[in-house]
Protein backbone atom coordinates (compact mmCIF):
# COMPACT_ATOMS: atom_id res chain seq x y z
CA UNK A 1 4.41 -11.91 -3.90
CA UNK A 2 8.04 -11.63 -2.39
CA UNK A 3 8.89 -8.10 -1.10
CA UNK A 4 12.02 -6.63 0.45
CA UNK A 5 11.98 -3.67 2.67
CA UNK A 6 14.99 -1.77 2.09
CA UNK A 7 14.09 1.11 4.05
CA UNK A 8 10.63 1.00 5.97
CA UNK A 9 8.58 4.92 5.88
CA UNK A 10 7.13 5.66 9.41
CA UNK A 11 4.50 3.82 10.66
CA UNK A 12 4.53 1.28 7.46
CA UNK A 13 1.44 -1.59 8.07
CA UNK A 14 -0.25 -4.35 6.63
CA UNK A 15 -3.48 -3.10 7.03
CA UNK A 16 -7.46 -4.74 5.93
CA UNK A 17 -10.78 -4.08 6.86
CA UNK A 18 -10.37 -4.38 9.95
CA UNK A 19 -12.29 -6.96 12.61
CA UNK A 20 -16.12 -6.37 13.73
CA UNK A 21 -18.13 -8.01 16.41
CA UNK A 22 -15.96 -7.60 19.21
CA UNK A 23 -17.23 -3.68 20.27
CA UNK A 24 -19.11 -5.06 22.79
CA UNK A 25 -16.00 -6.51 24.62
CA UNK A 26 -13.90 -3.16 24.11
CA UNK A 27 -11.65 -4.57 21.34
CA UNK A 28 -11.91 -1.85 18.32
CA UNK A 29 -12.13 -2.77 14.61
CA UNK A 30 -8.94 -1.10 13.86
CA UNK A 31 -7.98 -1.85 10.13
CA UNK A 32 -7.02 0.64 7.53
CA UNK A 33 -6.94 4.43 7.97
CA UNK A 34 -8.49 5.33 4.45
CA UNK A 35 -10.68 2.61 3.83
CA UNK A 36 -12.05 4.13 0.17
CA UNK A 37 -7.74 4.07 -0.61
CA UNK A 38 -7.83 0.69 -0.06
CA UNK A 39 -10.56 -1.08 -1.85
CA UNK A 40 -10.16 1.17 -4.27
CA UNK A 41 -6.63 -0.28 -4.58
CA UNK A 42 -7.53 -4.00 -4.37
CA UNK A 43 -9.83 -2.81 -7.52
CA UNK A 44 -7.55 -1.40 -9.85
CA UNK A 45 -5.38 -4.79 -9.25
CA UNK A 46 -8.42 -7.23 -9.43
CA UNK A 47 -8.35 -7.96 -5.73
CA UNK A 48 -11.44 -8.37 -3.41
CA UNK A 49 -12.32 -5.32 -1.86
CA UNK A 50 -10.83 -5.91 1.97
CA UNK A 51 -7.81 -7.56 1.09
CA UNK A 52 -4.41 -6.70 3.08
CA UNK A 53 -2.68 -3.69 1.71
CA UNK A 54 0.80 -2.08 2.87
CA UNK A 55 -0.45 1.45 4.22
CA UNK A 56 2.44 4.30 4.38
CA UNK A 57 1.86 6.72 6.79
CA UNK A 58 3.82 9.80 6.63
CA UNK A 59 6.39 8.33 4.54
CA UNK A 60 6.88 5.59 2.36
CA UNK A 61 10.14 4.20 2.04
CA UNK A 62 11.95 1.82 -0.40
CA UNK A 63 11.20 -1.74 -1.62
CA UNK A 64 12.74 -4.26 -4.36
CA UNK A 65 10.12 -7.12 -5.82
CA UNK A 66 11.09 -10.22 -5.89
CA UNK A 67 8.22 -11.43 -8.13
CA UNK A 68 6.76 -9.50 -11.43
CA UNK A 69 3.20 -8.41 -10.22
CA UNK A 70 0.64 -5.42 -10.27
CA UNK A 71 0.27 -2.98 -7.78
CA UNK A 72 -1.70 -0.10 -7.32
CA UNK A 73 -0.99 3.24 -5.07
CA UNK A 74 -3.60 5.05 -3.77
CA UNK A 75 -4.17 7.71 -1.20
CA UNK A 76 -1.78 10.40 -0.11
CA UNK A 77 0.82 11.54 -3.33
CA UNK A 78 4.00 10.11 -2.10
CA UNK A 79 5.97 10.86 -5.09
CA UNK A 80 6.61 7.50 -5.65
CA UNK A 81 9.04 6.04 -8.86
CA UNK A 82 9.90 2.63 -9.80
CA UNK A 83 13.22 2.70 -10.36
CA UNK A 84 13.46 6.16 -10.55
CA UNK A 85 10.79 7.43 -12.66
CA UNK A 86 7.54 8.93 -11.18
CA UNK A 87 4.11 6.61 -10.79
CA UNK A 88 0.98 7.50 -11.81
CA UNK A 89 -1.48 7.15 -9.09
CA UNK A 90 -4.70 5.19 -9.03
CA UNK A 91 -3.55 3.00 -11.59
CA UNK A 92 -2.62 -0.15 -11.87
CA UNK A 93 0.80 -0.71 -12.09
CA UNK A 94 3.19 -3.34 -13.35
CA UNK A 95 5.78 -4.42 -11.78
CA UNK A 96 8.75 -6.82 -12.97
CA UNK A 97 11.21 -8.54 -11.11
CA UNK A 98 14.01 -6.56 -8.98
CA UNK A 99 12.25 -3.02 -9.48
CA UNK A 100 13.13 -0.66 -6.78
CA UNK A 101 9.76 1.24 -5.39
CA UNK A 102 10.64 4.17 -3.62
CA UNK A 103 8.20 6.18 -1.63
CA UNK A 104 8.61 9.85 -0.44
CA UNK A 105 6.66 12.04 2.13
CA UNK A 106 3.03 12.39 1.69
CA UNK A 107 2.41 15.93 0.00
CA UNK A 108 -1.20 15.38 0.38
């Protein structure tokens, strides 16, 4: 999937699972903030459960596709619209090629 940041939200990240067995030498798992968000997102578009997601934090930004594909958004309400009209949330979503995804502050 081919996606172009227009305008990046604060603190945008490509975010998984995280990496485990490496406490012991001080290095944290890290990975994504709201882990139930994101596997609940790889769900809804047929994706294994700790696949890479884009996490917003804060706010969200804008985005064109490059590629039709499905999406799914998850988490804080954003008030996000493809190309201008409003998303449902924790759906999956398609997406065709050139849509604009824009991303607000997180409300919740």
């Amino acid at each position: 999937m081919s996606i172009e940041v227009l305008s990046p939200g604060a603190m945008t990240l490509i975010q998984d699972r995280g990496r485990f067995g490496m406490q012991e030498l001080g290095f944290t798992t890290c990975g994504a903030a709201d882990i139930k968000s994101m596997m609940l997102a790889n769900a809804l578009v047929g994706n294994y459960a700790g696949e890479a997601v884009i996490e917003f934090t804060l706010s969200g930004g804008l985005y064109r596709f490059h590629e039709n594909c499905r999406i799914a958004l998850t988490g804080a309400d954003m008030q996000a619209t493809i190309n201008g009209v409003l998303c449902n949330q924790n759906h999956a979503i398609e997406i065709c090629k050139e849509d604009l995804l824009q991303l607000g502050f997180a409300k919740t």
